[in-house]
Protein backbone atom coordinates (compact mmCIF):
# COMPACT_ATOMS: atom_id res chain seq x y z
CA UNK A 1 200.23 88.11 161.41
CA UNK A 2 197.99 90.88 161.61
CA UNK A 3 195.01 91.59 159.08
CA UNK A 4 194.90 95.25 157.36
CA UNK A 5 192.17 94.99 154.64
CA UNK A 6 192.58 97.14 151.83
CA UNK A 7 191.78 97.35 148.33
CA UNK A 8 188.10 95.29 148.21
CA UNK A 9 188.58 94.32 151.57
CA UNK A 10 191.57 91.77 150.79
CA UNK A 11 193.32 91.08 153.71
CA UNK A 12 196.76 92.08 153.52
CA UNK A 13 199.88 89.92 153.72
CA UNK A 14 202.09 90.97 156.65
CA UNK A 15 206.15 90.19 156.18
CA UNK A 16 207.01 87.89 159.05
CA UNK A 17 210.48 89.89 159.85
CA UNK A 18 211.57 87.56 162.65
CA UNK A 19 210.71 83.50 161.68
CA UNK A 20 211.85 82.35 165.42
CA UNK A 21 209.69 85.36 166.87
CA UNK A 22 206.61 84.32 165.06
CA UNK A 23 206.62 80.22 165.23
CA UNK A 24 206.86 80.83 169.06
CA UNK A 25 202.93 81.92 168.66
CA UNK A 26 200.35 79.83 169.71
CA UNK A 27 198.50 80.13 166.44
CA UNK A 28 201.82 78.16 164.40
CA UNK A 29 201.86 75.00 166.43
CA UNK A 30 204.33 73.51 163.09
CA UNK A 31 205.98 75.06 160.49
CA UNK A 32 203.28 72.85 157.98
CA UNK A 33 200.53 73.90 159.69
CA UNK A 34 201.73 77.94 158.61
CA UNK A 35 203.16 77.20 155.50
CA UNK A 36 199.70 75.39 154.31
CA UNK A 37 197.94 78.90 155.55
CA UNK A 38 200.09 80.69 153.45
CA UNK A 39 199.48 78.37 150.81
CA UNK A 40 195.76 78.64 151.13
CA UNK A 41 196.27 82.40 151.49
CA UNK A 42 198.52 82.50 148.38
CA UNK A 43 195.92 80.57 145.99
CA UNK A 44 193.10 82.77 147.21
CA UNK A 45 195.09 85.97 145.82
CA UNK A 46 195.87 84.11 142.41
CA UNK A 47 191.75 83.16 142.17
CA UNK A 48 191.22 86.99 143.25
CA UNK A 49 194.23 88.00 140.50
CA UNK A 50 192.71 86.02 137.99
CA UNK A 51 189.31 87.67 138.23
CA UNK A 52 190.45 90.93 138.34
CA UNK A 53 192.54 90.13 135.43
CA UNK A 54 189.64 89.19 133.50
CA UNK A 55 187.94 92.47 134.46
CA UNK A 56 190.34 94.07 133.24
CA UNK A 57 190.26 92.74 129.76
CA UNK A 58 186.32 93.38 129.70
CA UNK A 59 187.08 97.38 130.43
CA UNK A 60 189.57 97.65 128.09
CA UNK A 61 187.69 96.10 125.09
CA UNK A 62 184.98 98.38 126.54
CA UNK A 63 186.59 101.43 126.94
CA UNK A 64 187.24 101.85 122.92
CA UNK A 65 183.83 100.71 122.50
CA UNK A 66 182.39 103.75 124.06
CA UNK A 67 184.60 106.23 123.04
CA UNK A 68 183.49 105.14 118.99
CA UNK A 69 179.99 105.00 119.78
CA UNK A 70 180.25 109.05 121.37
CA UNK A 71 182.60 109.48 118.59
CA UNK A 72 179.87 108.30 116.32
CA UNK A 73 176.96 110.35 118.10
CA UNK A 74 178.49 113.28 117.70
CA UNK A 75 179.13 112.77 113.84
CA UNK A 76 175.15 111.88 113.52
CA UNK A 77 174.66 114.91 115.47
CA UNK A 78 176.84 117.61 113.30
CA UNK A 79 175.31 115.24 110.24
CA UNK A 80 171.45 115.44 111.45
CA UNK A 81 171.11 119.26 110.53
CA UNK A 82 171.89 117.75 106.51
CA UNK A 83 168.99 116.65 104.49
CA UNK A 84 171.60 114.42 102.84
CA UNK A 85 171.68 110.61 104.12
CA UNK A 86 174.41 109.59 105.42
CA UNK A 87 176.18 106.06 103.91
CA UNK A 88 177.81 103.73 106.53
CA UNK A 89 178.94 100.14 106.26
CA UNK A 90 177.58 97.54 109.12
CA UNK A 91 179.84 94.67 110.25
CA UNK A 92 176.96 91.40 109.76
CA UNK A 93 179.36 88.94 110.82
CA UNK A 94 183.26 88.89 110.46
CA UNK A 95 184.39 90.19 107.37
CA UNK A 96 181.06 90.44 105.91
CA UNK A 97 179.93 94.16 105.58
CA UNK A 98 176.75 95.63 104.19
CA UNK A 99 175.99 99.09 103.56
CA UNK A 100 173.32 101.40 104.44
CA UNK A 101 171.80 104.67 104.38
CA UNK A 102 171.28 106.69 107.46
CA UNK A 103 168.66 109.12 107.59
CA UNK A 104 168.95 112.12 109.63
CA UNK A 105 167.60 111.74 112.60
CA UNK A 106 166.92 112.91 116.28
CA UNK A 107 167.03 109.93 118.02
CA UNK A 108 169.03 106.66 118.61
CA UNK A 109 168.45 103.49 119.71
CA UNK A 110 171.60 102.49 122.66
CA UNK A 111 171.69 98.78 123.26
CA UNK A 112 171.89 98.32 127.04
CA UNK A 113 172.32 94.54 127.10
CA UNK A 114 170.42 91.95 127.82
CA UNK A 115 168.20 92.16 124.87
CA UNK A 116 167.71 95.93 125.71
CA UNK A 117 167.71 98.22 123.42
CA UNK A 118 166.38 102.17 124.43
CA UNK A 119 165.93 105.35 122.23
CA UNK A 120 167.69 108.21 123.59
CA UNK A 121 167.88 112.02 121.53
CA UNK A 122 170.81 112.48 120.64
CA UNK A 123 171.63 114.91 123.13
CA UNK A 124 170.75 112.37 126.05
CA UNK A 125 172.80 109.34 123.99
CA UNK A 126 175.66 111.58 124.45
CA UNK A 127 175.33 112.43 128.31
CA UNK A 128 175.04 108.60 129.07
CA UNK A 129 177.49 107.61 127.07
CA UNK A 130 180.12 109.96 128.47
CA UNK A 131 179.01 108.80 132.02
CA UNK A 132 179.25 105.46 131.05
CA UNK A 133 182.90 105.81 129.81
CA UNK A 134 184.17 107.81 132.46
CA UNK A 135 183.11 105.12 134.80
CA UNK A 136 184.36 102.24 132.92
CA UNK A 137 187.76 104.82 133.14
CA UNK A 138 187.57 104.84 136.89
CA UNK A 139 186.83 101.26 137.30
CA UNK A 140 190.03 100.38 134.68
CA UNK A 141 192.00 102.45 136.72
CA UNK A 142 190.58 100.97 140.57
CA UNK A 143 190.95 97.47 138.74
CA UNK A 144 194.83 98.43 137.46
CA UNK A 145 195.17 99.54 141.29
CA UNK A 146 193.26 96.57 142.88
CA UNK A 147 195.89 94.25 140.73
CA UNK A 148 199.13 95.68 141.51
CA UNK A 149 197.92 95.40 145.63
CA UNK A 150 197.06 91.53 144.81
CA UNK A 151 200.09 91.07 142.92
CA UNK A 152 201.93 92.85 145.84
CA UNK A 153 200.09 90.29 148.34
CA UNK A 154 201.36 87.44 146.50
CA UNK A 155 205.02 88.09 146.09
CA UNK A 156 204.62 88.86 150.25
CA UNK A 157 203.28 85.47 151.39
CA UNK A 158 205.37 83.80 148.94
CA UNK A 159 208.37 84.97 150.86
CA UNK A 160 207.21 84.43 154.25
CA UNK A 161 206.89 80.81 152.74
CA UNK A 162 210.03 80.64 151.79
CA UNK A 163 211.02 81.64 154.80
CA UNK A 164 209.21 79.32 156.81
CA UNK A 165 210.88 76.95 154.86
CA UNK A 166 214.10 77.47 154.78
CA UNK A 167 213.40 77.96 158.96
CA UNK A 168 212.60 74.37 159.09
CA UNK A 169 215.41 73.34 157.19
CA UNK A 170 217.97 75.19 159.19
CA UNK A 171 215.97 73.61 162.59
CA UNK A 172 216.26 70.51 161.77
CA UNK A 173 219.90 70.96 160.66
CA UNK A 174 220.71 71.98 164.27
CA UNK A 175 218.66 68.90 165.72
CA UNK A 176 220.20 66.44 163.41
CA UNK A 177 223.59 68.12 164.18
CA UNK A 178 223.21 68.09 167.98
């Protein structure tokens, strides 16, 4: 079986076409010895599946997330040219809202994470923010990709296993019957 890495250099299954062809190698001394590599190689996809999976839920909660809080910079910039304050309502917990008053104002704070919190202008909110969403777009969409290749991987070995399998059977039909 030869190794082409691909997507984040996860080897790649290769589809045994001929069973007899590829037992005869030195490197499959029994058919348990391959089908418990394929085995191992089949529950290191579903750990690398299930991570990716659970990327992918974290950019597509974050995805919206960004996209509200440029939707919201650019109301508080059309708004900040008003001597008006603007009224909002904050979410405190769930279900429990308070409201507020916004002044007009030229700057923002942009919570980074881990306890960071930085002021931008508005004008520099906006260009990170847009960065930071088109990247979290790219990396959905290379995670989506990444995904369908593991996925791919898996239904691959699991058929050479099955083939291996049924190979044994069918041997030791003929020795039993001869």
């Amino acid at each position: 079986m030869a190794v082409e890495e691909k997507n984040l250099g996860i080897p790649a299954a290769q589809f045994v076409e001929d069973v007899d062809d590829y037992m005869r190698k030195a490197n499959n001394p029994a058919p348990e010895t391959v089908l418990k590599r394929f085995e191992d190689n089949l529950n290191k996809y579903r750990f690398m599946e299930n991570n990716l999976s659970q990327k992918k839920k974290r950019l597509k909660a974050q995805v919206p997330e960004i996209s509200k809080s440029l939707e919201l910079l650019k109301h508080l910039e059309k708004k900040s040219d008003d001597s008006a304050n603007l009224e909002a309502r904050f979410m405190l917990s769930d279900q429990v809202y308070a409201k507020a008053a916004i002044v007009p104002a030229k700057h923002v704070g942009i919570w980074l994470g881990a306890n960071v919190m930085v002021e931008y202008n508005l004008e520099d909110a906006q260009a990170l923010l847009s960065k930071n969403l088109k990247q979290a777009q790219e990396n959905l969409a290379k995670v989506k990709e990444d995904l369908a290749f593991i996925r791919d991987q898996c239904t691959t070995t699991e058929v050479n296993m099955a083939r291996v399998y049924n190979w044994r059977v069918q041997k030791r039909r003929q020795r039993k019957a001869s």
